[in-house]
PDB file of N, CA and C in Angstrom:
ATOM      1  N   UNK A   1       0.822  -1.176   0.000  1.00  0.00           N
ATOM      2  CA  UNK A   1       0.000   0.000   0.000  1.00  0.00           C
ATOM      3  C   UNK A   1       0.869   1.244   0.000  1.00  0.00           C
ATOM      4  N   UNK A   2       0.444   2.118  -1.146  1.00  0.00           N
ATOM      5  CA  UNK A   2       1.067   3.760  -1.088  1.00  0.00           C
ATOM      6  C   UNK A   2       0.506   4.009   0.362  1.00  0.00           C
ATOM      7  N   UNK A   3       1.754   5.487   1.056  1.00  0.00           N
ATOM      8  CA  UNK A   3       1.237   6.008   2.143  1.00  0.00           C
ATOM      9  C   UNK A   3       1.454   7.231   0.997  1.00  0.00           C
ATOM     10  N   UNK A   4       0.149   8.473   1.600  1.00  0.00           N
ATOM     11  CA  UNK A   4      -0.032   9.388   0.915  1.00  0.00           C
ATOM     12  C   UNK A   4       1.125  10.580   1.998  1.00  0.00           C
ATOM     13  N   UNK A   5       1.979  11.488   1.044  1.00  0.00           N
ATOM     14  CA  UNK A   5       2.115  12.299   1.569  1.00  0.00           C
ATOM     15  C   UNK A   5       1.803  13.052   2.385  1.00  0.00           C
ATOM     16  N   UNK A   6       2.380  13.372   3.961  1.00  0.00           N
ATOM     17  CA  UNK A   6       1.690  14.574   4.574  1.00  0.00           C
ATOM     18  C   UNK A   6       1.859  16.044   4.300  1.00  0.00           C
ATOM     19  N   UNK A   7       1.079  16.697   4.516  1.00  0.00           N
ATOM     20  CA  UNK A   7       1.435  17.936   4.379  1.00  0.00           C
ATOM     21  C   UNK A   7       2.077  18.658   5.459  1.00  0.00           C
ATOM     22  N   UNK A   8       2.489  18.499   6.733  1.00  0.00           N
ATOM     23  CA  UNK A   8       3.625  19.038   7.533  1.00  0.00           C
ATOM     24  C   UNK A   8       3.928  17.775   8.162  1.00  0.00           C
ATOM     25  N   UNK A   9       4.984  17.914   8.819  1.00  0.00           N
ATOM     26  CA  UNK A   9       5.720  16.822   9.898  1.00  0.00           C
ATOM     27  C   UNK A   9       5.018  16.977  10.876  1.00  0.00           C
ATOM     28  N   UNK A  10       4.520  16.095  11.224  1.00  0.00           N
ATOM     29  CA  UNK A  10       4.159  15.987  12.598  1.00  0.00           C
ATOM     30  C   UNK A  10       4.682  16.568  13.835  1.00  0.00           C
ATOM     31  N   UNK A  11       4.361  17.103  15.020  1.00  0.00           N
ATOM     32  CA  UNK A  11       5.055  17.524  16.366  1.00  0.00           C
ATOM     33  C   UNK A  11       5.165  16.669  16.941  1.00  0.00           C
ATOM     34  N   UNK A  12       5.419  16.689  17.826  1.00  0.00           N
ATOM     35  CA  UNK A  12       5.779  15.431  19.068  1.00  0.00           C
ATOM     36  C   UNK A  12       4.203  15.334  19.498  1.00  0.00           C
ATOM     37  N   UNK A  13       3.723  16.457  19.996  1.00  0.00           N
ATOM     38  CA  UNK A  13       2.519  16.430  20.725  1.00  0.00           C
ATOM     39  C   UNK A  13       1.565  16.010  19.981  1.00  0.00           C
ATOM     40  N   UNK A  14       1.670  15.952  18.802  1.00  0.00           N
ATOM     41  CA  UNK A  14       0.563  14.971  17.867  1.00  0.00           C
ATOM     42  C   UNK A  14       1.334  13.817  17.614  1.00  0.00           C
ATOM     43  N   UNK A  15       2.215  13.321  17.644  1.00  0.00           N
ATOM     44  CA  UNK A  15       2.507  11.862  17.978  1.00  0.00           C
ATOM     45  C   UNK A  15       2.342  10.986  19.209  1.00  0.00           C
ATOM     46  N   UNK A  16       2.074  12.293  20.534  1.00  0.00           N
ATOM     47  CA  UNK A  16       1.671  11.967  21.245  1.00  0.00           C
ATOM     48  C   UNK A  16       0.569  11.446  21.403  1.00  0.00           C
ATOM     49  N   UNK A  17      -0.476  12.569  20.562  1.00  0.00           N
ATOM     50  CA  UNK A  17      -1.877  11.893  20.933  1.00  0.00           C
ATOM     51  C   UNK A  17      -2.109  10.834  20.263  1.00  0.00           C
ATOM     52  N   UNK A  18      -0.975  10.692  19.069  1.00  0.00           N
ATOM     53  CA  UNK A  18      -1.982   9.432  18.406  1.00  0.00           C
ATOM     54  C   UNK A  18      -1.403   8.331  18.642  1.00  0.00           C
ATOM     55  N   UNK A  19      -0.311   8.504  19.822  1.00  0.00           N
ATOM     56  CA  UNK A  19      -0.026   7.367  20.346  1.00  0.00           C
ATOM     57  C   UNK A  19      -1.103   6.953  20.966  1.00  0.00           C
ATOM     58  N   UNK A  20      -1.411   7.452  22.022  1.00  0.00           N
ATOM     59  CA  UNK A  20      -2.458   7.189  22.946  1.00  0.00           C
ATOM     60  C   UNK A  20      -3.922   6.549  22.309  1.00  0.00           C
ATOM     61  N   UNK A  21      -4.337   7.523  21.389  1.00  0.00           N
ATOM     62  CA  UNK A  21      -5.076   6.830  20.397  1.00  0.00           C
ATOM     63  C   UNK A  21      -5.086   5.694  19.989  1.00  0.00           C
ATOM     64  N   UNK A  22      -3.747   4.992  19.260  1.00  0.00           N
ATOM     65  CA  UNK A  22      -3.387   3.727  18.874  1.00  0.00           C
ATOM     66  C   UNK A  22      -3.486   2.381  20.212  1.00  0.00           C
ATOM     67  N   UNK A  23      -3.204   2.816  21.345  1.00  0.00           N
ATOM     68  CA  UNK A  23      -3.721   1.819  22.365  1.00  0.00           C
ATOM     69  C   UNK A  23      -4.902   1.481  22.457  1.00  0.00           C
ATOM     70  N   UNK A  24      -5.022  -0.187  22.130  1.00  0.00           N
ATOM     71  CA  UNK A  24      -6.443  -1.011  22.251  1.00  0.00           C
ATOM     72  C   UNK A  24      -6.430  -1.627  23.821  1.00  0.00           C
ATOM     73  N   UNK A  25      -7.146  -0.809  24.690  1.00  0.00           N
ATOM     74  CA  UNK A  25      -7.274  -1.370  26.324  1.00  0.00           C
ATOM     75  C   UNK A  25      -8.312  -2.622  25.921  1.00  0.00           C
ATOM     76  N   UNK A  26      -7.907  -2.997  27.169  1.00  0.00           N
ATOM     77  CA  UNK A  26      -7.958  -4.875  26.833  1.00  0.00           C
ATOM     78  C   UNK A  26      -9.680  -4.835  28.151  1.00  0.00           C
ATOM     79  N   UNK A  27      -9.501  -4.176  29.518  1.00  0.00           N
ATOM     80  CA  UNK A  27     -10.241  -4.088  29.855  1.00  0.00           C
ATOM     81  C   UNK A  27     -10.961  -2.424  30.640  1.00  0.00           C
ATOM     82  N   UNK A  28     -11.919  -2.236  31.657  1.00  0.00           N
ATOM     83  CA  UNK A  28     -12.293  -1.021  31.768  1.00  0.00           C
ATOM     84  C   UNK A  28     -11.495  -0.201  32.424  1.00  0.00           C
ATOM     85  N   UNK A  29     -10.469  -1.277  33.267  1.00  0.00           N
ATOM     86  CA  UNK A  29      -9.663  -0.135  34.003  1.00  0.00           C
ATOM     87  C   UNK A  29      -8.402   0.970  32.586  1.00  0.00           C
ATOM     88  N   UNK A  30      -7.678  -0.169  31.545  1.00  0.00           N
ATOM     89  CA  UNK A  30      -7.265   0.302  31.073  1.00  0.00           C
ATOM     90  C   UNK A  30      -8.446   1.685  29.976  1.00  0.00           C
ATOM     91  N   UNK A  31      -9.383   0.993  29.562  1.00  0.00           N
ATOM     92  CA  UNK A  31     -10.372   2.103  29.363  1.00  0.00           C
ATOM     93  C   UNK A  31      -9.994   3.558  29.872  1.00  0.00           C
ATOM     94  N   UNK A  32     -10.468   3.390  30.793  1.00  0.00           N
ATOM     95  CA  UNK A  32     -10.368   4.172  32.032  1.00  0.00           C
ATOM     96  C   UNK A  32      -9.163   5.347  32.158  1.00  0.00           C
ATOM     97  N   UNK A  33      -7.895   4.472  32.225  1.00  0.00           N
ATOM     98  CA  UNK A  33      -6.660   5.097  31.884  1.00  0.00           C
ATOM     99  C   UNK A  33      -6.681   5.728  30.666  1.00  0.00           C
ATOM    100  N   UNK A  34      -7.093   5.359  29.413  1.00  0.00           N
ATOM    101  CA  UNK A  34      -6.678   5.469  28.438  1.00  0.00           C
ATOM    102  C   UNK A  34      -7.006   7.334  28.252  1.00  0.00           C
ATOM    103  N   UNK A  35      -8.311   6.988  28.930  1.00  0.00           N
ATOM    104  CA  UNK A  35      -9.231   8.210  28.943  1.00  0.00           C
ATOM    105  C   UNK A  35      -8.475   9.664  29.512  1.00  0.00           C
ATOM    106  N   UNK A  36      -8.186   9.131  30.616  1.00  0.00           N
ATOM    107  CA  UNK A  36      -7.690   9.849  31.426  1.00  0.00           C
ATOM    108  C   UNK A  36      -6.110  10.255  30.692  1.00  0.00           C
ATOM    109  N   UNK A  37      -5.785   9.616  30.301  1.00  0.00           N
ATOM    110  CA  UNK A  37      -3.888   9.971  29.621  1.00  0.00           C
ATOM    111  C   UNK A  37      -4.852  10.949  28.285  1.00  0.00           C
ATOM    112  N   UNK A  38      -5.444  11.005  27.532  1.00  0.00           N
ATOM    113  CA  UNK A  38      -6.453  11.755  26.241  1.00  0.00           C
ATOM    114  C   UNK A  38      -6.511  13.035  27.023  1.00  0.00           C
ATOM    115  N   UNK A  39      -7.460  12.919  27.972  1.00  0.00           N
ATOM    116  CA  UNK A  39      -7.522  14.196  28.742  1.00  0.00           C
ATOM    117  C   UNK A  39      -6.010  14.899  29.015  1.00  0.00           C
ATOM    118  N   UNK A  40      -5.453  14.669  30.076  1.00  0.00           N
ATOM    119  CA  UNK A  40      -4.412  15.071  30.423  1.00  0.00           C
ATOM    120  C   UNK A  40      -3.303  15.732  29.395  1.00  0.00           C
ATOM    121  N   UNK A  41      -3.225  15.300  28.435  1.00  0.00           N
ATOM    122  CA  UNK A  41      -2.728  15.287  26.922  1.00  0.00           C
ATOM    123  C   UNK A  41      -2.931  16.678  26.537  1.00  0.00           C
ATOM    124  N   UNK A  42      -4.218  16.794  26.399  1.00  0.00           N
ATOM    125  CA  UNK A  42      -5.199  18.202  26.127  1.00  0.00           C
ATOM    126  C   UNK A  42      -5.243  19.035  27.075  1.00  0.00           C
ATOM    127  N   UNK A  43      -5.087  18.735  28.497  1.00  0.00           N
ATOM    128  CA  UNK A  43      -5.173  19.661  29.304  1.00  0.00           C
ATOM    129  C   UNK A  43      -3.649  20.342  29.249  1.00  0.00           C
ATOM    130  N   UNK A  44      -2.765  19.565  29.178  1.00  0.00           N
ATOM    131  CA  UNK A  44      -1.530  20.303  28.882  1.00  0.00           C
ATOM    132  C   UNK A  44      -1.206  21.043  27.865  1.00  0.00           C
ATOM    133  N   UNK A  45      -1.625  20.376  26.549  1.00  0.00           N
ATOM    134  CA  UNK A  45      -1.775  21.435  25.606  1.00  0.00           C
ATOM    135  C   UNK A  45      -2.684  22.549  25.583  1.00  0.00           C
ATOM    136  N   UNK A  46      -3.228  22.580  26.136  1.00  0.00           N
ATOM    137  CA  UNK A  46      -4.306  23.707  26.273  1.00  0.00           C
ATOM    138  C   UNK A  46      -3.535  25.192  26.954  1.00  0.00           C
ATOM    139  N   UNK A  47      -2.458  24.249  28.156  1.00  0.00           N
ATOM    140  CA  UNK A  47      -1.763  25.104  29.250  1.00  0.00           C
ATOM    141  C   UNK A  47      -0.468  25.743  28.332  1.00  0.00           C
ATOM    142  N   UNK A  48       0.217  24.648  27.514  1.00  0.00           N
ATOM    143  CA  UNK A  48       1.326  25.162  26.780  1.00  0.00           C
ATOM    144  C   UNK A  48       1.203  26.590  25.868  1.00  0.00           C
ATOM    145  N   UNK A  49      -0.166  26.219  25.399  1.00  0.00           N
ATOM    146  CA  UNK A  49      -0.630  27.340  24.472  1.00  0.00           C
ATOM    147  C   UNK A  49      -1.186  28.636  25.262  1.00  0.00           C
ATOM    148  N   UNK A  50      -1.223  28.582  26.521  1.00  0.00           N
ATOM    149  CA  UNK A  50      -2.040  29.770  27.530  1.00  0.00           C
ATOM    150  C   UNK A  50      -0.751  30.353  27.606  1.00  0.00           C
ATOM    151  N   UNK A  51       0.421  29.392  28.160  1.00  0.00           N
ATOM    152  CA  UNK A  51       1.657  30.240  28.461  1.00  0.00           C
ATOM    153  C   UNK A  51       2.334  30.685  26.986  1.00  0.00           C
ATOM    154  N   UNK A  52       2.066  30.677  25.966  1.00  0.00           N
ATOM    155  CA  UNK A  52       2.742  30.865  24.648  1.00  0.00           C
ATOM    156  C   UNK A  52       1.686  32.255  24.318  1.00  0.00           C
ATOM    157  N   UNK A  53       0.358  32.191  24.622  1.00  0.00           N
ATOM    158  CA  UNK A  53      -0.382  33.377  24.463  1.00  0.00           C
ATOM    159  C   UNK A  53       0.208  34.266  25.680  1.00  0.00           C
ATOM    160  N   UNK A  54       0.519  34.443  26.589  1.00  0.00           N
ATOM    161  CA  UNK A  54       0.485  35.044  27.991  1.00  0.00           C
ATOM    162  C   UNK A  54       1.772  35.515  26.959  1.00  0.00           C
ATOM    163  N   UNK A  55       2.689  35.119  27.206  1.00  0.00           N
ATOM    164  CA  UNK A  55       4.222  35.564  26.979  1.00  0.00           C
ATOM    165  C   UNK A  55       4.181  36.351  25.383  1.00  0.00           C
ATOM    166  N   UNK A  56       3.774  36.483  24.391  1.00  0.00           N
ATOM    167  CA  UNK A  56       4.154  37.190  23.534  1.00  0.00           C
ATOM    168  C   UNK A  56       3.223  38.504  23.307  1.00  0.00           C
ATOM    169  N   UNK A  57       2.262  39.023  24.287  1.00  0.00           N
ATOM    170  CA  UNK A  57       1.116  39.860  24.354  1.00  0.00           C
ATOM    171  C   UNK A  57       1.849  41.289  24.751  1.00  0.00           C
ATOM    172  N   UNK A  58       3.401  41.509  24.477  1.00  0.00           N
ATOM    173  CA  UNK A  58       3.382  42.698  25.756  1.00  0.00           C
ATOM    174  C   UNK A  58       3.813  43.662  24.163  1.00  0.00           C
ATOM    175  N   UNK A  59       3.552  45.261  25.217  1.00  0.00           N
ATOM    176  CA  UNK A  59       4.020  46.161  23.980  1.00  0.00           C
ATOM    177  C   UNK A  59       5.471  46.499  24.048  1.00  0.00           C
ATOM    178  N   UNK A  60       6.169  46.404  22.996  1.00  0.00           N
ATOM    179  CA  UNK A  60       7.868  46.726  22.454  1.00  0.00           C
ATOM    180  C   UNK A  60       8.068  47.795  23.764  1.00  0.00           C
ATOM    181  N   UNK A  61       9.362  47.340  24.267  1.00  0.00           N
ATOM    182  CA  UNK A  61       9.452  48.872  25.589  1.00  0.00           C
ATOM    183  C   UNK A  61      10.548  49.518  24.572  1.00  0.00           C
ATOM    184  N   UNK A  62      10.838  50.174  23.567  1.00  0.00           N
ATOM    185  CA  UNK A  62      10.958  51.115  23.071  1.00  0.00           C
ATOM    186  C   UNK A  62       9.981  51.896  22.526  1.00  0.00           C
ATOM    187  N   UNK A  63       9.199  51.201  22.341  1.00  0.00           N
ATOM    188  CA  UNK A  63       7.583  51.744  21.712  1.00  0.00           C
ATOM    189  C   UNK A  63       7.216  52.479  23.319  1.00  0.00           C
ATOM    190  N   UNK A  64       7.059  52.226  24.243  1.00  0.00           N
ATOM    191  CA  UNK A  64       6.284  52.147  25.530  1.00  0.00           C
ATOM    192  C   UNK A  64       7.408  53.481  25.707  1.00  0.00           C
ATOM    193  N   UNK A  65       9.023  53.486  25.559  1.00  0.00           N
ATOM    194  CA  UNK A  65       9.903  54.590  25.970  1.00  0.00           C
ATOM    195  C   UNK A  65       9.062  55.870  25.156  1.00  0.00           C
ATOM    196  N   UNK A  66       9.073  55.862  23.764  1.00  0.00           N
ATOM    197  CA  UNK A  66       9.226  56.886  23.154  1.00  0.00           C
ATOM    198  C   UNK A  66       7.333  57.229  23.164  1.00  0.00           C
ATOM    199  N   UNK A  67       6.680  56.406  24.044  1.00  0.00           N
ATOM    200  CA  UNK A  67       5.043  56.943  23.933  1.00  0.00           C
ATOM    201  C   UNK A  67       5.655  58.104  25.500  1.00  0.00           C
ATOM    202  N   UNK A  68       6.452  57.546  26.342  1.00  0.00           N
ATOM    203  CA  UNK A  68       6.248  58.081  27.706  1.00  0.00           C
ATOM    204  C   UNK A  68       6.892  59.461  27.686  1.00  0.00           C
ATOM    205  N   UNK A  69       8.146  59.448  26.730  1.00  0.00           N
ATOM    206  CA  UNK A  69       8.571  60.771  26.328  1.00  0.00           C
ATOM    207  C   UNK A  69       7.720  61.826  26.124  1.00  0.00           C
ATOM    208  N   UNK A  70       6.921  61.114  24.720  1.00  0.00           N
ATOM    209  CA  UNK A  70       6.186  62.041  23.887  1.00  0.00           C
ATOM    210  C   UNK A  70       5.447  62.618  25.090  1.00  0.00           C
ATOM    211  N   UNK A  71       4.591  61.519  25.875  1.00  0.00           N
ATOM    212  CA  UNK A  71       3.738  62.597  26.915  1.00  0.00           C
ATOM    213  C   UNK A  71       4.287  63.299  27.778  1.00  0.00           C
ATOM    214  N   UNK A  72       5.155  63.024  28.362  1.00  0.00           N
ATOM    215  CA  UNK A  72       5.740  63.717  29.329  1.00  0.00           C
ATOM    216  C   UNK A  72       5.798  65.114  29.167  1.00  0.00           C
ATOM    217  N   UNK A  73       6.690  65.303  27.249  1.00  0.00           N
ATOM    218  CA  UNK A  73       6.909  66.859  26.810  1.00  0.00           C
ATOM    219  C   UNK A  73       5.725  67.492  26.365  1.00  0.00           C
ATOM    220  N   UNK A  74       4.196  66.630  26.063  1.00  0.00           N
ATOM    221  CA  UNK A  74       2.961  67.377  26.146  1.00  0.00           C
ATOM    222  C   UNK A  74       2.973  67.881  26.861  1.00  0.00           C
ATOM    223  N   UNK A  75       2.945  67.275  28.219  1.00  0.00           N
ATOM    224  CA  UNK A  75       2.417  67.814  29.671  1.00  0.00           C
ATOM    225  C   UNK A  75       3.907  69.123  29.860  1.00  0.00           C
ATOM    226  N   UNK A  76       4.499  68.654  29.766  1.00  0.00           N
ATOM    227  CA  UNK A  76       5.329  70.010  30.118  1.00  0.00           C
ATOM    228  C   UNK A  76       5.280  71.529  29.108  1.00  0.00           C
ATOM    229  N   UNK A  77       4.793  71.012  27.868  1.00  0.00           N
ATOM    230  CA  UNK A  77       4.608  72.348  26.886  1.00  0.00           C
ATOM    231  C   UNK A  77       3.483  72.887  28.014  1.00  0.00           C
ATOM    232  N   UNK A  78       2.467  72.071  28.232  1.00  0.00           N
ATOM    233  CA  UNK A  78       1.243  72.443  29.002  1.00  0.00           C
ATOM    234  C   UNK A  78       1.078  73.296  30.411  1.00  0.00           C
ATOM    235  N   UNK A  79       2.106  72.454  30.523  1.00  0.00           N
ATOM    236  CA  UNK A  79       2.971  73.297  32.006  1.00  0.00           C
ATOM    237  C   UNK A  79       3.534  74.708  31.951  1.00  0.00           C
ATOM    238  N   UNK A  80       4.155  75.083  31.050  1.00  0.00           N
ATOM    239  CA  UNK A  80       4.658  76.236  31.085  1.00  0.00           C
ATOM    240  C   UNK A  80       4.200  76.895  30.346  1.00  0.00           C
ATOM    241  N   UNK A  81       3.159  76.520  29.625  1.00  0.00           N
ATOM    242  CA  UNK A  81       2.111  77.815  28.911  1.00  0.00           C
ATOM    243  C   UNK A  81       0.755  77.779  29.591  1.00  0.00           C
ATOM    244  N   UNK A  82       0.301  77.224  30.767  1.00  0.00           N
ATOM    245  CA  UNK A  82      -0.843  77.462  31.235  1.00  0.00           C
ATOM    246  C   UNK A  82      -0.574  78.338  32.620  1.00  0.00           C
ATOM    247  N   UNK A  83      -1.725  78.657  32.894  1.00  0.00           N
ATOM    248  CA  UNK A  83      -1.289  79.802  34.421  1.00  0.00           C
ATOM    249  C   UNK A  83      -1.311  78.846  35.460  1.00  0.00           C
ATOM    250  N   UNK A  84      -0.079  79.334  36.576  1.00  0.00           N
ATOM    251  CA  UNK A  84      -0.123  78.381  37.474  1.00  0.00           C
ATOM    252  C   UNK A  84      -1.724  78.400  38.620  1.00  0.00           C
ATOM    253  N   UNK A  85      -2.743  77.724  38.490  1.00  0.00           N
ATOM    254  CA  UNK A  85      -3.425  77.841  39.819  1.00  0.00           C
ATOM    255  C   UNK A  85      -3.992  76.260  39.863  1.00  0.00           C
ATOM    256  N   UNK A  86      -5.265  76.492  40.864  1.00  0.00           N
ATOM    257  CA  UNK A  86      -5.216  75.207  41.460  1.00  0.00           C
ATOM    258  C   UNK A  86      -6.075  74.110  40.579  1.00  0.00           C
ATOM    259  N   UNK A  87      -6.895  75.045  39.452  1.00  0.00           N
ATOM    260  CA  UNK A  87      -7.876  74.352  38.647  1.00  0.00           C
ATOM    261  C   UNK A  87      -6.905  73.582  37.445  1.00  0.00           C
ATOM    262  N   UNK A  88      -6.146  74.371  37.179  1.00  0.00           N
ATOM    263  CA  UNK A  88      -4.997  73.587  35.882  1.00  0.00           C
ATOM    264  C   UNK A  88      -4.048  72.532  36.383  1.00  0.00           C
ATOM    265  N   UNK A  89      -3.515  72.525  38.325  1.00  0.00           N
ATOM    266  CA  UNK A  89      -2.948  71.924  38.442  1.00  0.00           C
ATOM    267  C   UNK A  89      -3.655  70.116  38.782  1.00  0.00           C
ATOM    268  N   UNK A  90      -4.833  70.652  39.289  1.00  0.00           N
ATOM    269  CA  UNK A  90      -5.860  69.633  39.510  1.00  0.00           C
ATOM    270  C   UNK A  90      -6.329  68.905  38.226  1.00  0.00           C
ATOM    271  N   UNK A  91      -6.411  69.721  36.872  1.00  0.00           N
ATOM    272  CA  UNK A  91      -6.421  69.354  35.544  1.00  0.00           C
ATOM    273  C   UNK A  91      -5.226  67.679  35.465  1.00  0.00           C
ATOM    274  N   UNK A  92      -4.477  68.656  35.493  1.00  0.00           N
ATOM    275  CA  UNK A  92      -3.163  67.794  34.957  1.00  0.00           C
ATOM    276  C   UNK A  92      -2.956  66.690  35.687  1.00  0.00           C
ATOM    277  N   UNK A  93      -3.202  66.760  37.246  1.00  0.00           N
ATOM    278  CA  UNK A  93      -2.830  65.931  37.957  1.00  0.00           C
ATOM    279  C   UNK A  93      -4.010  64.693  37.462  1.00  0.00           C
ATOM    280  N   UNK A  94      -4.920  64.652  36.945  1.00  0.00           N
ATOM    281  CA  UNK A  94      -5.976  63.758  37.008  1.00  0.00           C
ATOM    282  C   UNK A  94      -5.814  63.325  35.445  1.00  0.00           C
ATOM    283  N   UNK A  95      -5.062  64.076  34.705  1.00  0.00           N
ATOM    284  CA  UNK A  95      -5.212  63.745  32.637  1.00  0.00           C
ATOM    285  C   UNK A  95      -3.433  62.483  33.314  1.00  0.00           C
ATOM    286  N   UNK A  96      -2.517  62.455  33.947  1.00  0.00           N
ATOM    287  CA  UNK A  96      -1.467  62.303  34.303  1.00  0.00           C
ATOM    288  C   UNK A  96      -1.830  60.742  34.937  1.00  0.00           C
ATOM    289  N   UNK A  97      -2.702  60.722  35.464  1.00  0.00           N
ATOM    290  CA  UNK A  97      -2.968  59.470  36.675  1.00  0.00           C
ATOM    291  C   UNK A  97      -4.192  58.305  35.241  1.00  0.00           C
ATOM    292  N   UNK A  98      -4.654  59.622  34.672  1.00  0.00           N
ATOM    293  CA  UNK A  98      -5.519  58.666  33.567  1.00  0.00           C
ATOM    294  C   UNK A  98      -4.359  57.998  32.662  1.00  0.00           C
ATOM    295  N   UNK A  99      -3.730  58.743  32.454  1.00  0.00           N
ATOM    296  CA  UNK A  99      -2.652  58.086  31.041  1.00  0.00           C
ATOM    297  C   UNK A  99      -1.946  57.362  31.564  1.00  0.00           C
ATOM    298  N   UNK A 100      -1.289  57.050  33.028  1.00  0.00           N
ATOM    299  CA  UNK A 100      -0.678  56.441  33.631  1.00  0.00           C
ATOM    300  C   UNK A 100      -0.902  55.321  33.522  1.00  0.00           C
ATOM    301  N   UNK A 101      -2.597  54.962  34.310  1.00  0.00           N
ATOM    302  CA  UNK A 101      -3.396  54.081  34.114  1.00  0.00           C
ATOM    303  C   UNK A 101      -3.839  53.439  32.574  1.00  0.00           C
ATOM    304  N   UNK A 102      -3.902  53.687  32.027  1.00  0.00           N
ATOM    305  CA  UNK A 102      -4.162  53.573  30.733  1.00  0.00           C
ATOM    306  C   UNK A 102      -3.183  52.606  30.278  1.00  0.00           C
ATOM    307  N   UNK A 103      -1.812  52.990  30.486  1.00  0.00           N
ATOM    308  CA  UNK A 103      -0.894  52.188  29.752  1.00  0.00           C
ATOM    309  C   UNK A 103      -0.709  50.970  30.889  1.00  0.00           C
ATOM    310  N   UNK A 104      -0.477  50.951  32.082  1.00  0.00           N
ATOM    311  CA  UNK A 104      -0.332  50.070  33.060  1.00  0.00           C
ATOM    312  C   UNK A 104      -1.935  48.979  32.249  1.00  0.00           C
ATOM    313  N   UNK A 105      -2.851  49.231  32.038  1.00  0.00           N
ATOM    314  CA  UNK A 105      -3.594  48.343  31.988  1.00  0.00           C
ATOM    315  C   UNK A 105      -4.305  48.326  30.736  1.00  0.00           C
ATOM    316  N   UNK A 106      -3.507  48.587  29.723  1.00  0.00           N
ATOM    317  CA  UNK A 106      -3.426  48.494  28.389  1.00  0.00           C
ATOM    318  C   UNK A 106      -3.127  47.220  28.431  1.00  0.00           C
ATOM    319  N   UNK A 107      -3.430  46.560  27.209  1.00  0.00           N
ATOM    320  CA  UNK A 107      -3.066  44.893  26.748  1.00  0.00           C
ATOM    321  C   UNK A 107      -1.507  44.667  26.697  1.00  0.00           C
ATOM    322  N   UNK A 108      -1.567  44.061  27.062  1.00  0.00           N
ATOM    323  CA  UNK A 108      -0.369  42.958  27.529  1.00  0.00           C
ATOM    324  C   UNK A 108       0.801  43.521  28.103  1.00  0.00           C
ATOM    325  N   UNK A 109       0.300  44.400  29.293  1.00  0.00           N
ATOM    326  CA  UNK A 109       1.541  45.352  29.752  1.00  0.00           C
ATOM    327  C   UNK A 109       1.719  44.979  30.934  1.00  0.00           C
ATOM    328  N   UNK A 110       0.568  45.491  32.012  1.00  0.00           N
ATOM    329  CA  UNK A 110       0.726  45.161  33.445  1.00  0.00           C
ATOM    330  C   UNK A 110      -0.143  43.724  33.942  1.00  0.00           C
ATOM    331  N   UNK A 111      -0.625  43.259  33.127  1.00  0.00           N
ATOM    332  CA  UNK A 111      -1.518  42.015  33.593  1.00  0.00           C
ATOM    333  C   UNK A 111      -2.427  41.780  34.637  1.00  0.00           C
ATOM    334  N   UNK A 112      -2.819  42.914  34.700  1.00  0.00           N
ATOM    335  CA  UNK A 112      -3.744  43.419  35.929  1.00  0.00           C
ATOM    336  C   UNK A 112      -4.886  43.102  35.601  1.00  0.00           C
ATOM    337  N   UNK A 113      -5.268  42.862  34.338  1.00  0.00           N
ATOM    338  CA  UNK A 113      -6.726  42.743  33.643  1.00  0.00           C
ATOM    339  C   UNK A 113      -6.724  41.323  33.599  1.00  0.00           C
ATOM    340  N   UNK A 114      -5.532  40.470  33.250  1.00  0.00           N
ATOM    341  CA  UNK A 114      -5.626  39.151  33.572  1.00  0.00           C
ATOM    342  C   UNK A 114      -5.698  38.208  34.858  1.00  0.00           C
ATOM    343  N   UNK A 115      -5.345  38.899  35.921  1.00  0.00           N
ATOM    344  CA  UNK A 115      -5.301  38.137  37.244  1.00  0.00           C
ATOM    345  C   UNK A 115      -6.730  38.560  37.465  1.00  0.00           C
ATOM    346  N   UNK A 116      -7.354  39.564  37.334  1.00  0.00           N
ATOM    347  CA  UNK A 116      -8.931  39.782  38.205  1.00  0.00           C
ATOM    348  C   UNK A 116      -9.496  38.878  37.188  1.00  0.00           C
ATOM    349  N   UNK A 117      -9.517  38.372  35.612  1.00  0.00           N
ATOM    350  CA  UNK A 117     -10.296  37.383  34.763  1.00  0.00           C
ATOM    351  C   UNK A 117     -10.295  36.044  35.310  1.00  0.00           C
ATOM    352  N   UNK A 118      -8.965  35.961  35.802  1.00  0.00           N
ATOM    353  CA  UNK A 118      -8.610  34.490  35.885  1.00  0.00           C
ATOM    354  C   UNK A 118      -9.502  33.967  36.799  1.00  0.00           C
ATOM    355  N   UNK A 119     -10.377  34.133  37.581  1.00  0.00           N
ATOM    356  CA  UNK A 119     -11.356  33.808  38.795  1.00  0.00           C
ATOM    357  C   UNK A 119     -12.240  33.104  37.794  1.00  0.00           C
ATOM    358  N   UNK A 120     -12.990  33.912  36.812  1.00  0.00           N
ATOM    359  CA  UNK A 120     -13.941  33.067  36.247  1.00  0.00           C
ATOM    360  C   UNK A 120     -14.018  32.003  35.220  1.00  0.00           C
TER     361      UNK A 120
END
């Protein structure tokens, strides 16, 4: 019998499963096992791929340098062309704590949005 070409090489982790696959349990306990090694299989791959999503989500920290610059010298043009009192300084102090925030819990920066998800 021809074997038909595959179209990629296989990974390990799909030789894995179809190892597991290829076992004929003889009775329910091996059943049983068999089931359980299928699961486990998947539950790890499931985890490999959470930590492969987790880890490549963050923004370039030269990108993140030259955003923090840029604002910084907004706020300071802002600074020295507005009048000093308590309504502009109260302004700034609150546009300063927003943008702060903003980037801290922007996607894939501070992971703050992911630990309060992870509950549900």
């Amino acid at each position: 019998m021809l074997d038909r070409p595959q179209l990629a090489p296989k990974t390990d982790s799909e030789r894995f499963y179809d190892e597991i696959q290829a076992l004929a349990p003889r009775d329910e306990a091996q059943r049983s096992l068999k089931a359980e090694a299928l699961r486990l299989g998947l539950e790890i791959g499931r985890a490999r791929w959470l930590l492969l999503e987790q880890k490549g989500g963050s923004i370039p920290l030269p990108f993140l340098a030259v955003l923090t610059f840029w604002l910084a010298m907004i706020f300071t043009s802002f600074g020295i062309f507005a009048p000093a009192n308590a309504t502009v300084i109260a302004t700034m102090l609150v546009c300063a704590l927003s943008i702060s925030g903003a980037i801290f819990l922007g996607p894939g920066t501070g992971h703050a949005v992911r630990r309060t998800h992870s509950h549900f």
